[in-house]
PDB file of N, CA and C in Angstrom:
ATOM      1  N   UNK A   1       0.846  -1.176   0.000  1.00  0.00           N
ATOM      2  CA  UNK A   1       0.000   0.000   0.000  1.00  0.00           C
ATOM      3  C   UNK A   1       0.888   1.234   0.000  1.00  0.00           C
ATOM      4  N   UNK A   2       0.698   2.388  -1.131  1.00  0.00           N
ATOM      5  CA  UNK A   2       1.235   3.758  -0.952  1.00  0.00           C
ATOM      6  C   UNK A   2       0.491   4.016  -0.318  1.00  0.00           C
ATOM      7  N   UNK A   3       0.807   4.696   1.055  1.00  0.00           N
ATOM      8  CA  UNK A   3       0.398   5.822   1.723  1.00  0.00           C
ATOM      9  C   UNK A   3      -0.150   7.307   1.067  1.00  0.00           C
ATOM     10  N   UNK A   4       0.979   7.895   0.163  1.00  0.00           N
ATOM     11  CA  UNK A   4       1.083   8.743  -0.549  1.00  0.00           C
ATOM     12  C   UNK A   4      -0.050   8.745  -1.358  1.00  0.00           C
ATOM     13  N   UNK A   5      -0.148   7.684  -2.575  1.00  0.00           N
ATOM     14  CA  UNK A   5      -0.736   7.595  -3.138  1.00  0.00           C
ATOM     15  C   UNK A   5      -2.278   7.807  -2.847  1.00  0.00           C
ATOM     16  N   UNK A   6      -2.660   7.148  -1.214  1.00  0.00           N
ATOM     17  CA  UNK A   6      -3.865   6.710  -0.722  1.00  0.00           C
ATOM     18  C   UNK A   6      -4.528   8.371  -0.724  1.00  0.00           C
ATOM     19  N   UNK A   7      -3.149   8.983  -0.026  1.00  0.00           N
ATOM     20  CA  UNK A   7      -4.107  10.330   0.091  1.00  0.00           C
ATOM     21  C   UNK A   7      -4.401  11.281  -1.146  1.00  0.00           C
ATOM     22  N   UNK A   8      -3.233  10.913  -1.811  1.00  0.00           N
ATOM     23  CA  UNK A   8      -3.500  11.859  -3.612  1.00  0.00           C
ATOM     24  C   UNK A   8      -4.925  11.424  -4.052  1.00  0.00           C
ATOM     25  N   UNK A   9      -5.079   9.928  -4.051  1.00  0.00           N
ATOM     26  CA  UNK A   9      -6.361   9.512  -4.850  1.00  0.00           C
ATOM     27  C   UNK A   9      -7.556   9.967  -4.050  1.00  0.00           C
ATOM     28  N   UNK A  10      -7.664   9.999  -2.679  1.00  0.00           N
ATOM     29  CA  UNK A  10      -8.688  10.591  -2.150  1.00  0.00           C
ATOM     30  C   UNK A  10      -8.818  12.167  -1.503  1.00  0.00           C
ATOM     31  N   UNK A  11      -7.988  13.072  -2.432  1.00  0.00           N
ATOM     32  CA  UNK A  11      -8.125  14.265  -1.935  1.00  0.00           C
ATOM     33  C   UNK A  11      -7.798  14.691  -0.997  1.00  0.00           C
ATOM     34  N   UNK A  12      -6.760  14.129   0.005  1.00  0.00           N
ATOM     35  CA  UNK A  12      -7.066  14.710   1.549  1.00  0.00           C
ATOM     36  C   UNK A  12      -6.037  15.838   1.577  1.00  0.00           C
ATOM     37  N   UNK A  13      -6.189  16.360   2.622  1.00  0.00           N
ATOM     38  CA  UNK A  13      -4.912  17.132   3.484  1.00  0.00           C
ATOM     39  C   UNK A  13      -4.815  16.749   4.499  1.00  0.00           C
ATOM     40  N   UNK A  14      -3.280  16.494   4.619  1.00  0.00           N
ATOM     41  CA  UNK A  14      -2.923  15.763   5.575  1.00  0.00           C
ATOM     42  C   UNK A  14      -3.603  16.235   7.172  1.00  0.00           C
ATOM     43  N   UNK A  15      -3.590  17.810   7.320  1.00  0.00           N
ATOM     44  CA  UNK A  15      -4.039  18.251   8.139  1.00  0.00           C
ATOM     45  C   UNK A  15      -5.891  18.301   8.374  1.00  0.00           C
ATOM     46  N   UNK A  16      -6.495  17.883   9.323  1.00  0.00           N
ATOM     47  CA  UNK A  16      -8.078  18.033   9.290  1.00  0.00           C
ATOM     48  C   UNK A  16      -8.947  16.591   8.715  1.00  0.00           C
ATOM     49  N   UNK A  17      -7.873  16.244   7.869  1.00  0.00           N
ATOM     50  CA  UNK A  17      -8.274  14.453   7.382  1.00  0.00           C
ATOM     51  C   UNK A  17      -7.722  13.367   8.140  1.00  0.00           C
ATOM     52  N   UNK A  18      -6.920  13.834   9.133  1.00  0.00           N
ATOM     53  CA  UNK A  18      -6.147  12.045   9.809  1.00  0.00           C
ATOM     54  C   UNK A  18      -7.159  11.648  10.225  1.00  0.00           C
ATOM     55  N   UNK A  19      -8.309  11.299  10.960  1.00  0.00           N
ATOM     56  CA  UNK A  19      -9.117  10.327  10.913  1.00  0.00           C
ATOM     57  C   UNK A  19      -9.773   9.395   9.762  1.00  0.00           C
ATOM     58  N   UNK A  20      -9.995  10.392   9.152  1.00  0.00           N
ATOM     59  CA  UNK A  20     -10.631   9.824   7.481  1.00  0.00           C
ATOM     60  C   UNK A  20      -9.287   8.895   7.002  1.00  0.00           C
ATOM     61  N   UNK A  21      -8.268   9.652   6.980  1.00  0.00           N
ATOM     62  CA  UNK A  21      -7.204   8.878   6.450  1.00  0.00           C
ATOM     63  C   UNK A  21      -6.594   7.697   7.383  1.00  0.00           C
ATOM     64  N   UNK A  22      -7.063   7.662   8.653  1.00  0.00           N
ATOM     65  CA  UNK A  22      -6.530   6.367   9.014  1.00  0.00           C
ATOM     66  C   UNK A  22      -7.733   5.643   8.787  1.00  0.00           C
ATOM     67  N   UNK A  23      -8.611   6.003   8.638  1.00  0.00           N
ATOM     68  CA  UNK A  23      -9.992   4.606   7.868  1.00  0.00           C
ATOM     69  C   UNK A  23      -9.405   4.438   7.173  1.00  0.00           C
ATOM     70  N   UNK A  24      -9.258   4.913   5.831  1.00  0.00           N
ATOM     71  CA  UNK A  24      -8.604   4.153   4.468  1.00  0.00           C
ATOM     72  C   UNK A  24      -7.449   3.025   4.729  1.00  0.00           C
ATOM     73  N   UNK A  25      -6.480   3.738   5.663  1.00  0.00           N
ATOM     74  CA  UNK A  25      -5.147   2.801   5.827  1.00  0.00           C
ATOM     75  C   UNK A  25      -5.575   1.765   6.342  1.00  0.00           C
ATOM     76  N   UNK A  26      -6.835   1.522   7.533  1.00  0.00           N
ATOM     77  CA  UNK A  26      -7.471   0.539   8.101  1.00  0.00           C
ATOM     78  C   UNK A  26      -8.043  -0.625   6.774  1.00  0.00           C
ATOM     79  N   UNK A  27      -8.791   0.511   6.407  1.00  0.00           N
ATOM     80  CA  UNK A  27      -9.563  -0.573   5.357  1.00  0.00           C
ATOM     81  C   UNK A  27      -8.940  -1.131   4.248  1.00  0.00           C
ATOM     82  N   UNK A  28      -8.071  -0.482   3.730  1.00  0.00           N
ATOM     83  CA  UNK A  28      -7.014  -0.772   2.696  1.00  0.00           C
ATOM     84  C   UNK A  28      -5.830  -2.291   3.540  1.00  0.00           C
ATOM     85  N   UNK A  29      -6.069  -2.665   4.475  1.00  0.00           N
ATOM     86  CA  UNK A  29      -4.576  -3.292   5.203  1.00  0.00           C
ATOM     87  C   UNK A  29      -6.035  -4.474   5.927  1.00  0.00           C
ATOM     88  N   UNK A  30      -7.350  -4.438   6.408  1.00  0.00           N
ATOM     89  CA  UNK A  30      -7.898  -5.652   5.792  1.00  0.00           C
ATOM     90  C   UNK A  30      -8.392  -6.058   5.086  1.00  0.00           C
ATOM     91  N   UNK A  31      -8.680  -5.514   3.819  1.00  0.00           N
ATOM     92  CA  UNK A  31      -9.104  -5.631   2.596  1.00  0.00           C
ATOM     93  C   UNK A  31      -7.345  -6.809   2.142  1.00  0.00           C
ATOM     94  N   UNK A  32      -6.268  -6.065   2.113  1.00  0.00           N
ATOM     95  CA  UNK A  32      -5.077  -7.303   2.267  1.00  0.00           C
ATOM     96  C   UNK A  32      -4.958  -8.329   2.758  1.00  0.00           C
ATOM     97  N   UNK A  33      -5.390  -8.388   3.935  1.00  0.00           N
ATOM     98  CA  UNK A  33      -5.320  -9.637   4.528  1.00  0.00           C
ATOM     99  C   UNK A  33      -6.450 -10.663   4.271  1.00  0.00           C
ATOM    100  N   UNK A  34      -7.438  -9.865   3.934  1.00  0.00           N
ATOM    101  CA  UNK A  34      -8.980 -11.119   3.474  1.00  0.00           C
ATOM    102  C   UNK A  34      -8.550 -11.637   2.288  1.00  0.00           C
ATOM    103  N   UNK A  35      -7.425 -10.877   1.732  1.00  0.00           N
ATOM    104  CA  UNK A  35      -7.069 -11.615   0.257  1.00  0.00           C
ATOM    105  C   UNK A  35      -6.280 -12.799   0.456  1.00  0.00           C
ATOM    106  N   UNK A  36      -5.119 -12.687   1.005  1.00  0.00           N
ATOM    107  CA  UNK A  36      -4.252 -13.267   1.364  1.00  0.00           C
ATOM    108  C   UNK A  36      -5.205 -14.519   2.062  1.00  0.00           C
ATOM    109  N   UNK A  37      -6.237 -14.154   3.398  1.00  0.00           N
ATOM    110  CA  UNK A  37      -7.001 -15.774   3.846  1.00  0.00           C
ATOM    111  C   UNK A  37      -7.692 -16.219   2.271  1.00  0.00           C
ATOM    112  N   UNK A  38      -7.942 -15.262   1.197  1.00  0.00           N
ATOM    113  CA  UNK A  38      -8.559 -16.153   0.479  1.00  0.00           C
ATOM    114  C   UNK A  38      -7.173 -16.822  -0.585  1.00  0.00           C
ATOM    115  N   UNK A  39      -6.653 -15.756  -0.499  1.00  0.00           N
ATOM    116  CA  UNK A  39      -5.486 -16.978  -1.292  1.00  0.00           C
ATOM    117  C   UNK A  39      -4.498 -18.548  -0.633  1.00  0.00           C
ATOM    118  N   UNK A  40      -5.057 -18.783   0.487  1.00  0.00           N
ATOM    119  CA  UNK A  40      -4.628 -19.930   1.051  1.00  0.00           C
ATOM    120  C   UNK A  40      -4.826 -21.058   0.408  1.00  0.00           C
ATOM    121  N   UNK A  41      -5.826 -21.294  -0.069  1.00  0.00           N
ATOM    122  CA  UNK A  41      -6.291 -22.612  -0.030  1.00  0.00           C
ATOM    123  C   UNK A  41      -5.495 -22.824  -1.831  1.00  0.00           C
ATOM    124  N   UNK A  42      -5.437 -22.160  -2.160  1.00  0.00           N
ATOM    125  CA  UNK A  42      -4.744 -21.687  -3.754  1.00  0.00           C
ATOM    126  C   UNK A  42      -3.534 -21.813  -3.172  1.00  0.00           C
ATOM    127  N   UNK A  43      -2.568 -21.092  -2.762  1.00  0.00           N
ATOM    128  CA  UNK A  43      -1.059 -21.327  -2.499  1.00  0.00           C
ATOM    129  C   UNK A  43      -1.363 -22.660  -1.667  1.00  0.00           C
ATOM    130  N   UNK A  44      -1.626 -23.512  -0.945  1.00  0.00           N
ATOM    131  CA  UNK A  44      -1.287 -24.733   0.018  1.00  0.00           C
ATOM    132  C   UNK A  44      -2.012 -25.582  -0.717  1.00  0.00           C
ATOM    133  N   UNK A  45      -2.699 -25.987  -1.805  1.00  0.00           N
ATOM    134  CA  UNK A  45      -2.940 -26.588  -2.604  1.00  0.00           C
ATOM    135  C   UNK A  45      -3.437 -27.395  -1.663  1.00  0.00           C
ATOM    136  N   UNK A  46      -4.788 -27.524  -0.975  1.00  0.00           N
ATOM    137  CA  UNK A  46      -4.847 -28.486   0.233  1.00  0.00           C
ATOM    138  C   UNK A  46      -6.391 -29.030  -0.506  1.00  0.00           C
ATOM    139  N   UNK A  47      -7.169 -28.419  -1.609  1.00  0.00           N
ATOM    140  CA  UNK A  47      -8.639 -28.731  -1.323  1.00  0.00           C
ATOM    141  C   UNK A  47      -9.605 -27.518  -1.435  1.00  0.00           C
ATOM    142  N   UNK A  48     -10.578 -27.801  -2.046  1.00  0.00           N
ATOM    143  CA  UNK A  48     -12.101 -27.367  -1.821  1.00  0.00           C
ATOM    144  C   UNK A  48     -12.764 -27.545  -0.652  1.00  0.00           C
ATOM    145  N   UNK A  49     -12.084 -28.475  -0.270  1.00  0.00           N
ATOM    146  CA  UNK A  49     -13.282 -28.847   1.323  1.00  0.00           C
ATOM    147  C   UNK A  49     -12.464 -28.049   2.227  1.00  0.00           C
ATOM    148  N   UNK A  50     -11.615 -27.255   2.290  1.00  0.00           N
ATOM    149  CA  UNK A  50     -10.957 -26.088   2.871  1.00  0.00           C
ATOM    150  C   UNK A  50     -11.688 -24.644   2.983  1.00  0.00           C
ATOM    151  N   UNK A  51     -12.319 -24.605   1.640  1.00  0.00           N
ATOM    152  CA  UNK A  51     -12.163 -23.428   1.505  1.00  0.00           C
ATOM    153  C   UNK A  51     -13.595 -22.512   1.900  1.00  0.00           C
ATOM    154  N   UNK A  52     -14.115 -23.058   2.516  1.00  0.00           N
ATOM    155  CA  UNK A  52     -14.938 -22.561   3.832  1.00  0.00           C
ATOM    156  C   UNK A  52     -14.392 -21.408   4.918  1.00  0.00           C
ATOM    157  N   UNK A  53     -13.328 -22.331   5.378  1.00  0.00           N
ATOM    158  CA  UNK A  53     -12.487 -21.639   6.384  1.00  0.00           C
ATOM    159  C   UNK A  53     -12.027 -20.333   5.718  1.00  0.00           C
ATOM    160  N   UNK A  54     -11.333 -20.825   4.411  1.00  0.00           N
ATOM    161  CA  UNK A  54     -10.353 -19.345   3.942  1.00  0.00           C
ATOM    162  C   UNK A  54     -11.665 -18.632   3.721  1.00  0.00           C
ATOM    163  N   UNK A  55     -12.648 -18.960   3.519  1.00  0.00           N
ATOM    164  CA  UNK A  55     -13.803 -17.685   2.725  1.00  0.00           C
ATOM    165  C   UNK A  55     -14.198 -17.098   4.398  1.00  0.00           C
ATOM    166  N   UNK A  56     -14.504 -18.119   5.467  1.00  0.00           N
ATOM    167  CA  UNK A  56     -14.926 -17.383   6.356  1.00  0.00           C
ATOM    168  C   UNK A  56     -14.040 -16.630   6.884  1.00  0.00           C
ATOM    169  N   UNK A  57     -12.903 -16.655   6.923  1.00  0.00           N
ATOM    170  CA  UNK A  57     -11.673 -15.821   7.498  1.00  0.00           C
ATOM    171  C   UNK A  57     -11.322 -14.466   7.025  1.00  0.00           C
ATOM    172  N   UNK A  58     -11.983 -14.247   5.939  1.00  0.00           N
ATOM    173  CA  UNK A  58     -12.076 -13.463   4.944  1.00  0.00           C
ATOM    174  C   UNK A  58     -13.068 -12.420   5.542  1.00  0.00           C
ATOM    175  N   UNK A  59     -14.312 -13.049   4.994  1.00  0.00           N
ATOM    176  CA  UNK A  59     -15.663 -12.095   5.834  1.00  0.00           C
ATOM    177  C   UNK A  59     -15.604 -11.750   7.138  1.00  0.00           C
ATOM    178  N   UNK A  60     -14.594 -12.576   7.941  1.00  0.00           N
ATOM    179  CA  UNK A  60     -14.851 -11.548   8.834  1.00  0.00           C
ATOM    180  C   UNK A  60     -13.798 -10.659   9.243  1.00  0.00           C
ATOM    181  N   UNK A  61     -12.799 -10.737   8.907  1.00  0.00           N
ATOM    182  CA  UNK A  61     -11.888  -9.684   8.780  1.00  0.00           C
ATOM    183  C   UNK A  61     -12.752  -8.327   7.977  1.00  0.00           C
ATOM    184  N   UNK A  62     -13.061  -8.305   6.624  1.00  0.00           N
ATOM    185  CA  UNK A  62     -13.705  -7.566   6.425  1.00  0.00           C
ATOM    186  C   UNK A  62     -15.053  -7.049   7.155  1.00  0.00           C
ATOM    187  N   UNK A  63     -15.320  -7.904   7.666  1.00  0.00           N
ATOM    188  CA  UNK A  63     -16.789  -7.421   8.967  1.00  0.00           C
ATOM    189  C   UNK A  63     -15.883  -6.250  10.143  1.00  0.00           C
ATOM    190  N   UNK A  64     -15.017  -6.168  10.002  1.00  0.00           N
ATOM    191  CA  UNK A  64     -14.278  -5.823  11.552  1.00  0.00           C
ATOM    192  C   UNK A  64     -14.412  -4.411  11.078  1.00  0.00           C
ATOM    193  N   UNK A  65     -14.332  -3.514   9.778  1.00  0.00           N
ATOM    194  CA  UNK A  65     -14.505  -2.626   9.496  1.00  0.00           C
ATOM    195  C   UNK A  65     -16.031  -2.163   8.933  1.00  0.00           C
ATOM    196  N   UNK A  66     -16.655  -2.826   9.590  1.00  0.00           N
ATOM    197  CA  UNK A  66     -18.795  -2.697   9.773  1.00  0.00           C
ATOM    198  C   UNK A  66     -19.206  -2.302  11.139  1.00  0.00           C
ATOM    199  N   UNK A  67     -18.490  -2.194  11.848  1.00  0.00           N
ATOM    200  CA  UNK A  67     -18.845  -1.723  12.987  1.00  0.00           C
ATOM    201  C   UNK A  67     -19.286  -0.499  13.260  1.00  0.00           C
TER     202      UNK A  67
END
């Protein structure tokens, strides 16, 4: 993740936006990691009957930013 980038694409200033901008960095960093649980079962070559787990590991990482 650019940092830099995060704030160019969404307009901010650094000053008056750090809350807004640490949502993005939040949501941007588990939006990564739900990828990564879904790319498990793909890199460990283990099965379909796996991939429950990686999908649920997923949703709820992304649930954590629904609150």
């Amino acid at each position: 993740m650019n940092v830099f980038k995060l704030i160019e694409d969404n307009k901010l200033q650094l000053h008056g936006d750090i809350e807004y901008f640490a949502h993005l960095v939040a949501e941007a960093e588990r939006e990564a990691c739900a990828k990564v649980c879904e790319g498990m079962i793909v890199s460990m070559d283990i099965g379909s009957e796996f991939s429950w787990a990686s999908q649920s590991c997923a949703t709820a990482i992304r649930a954590r930013g629904e609150k």
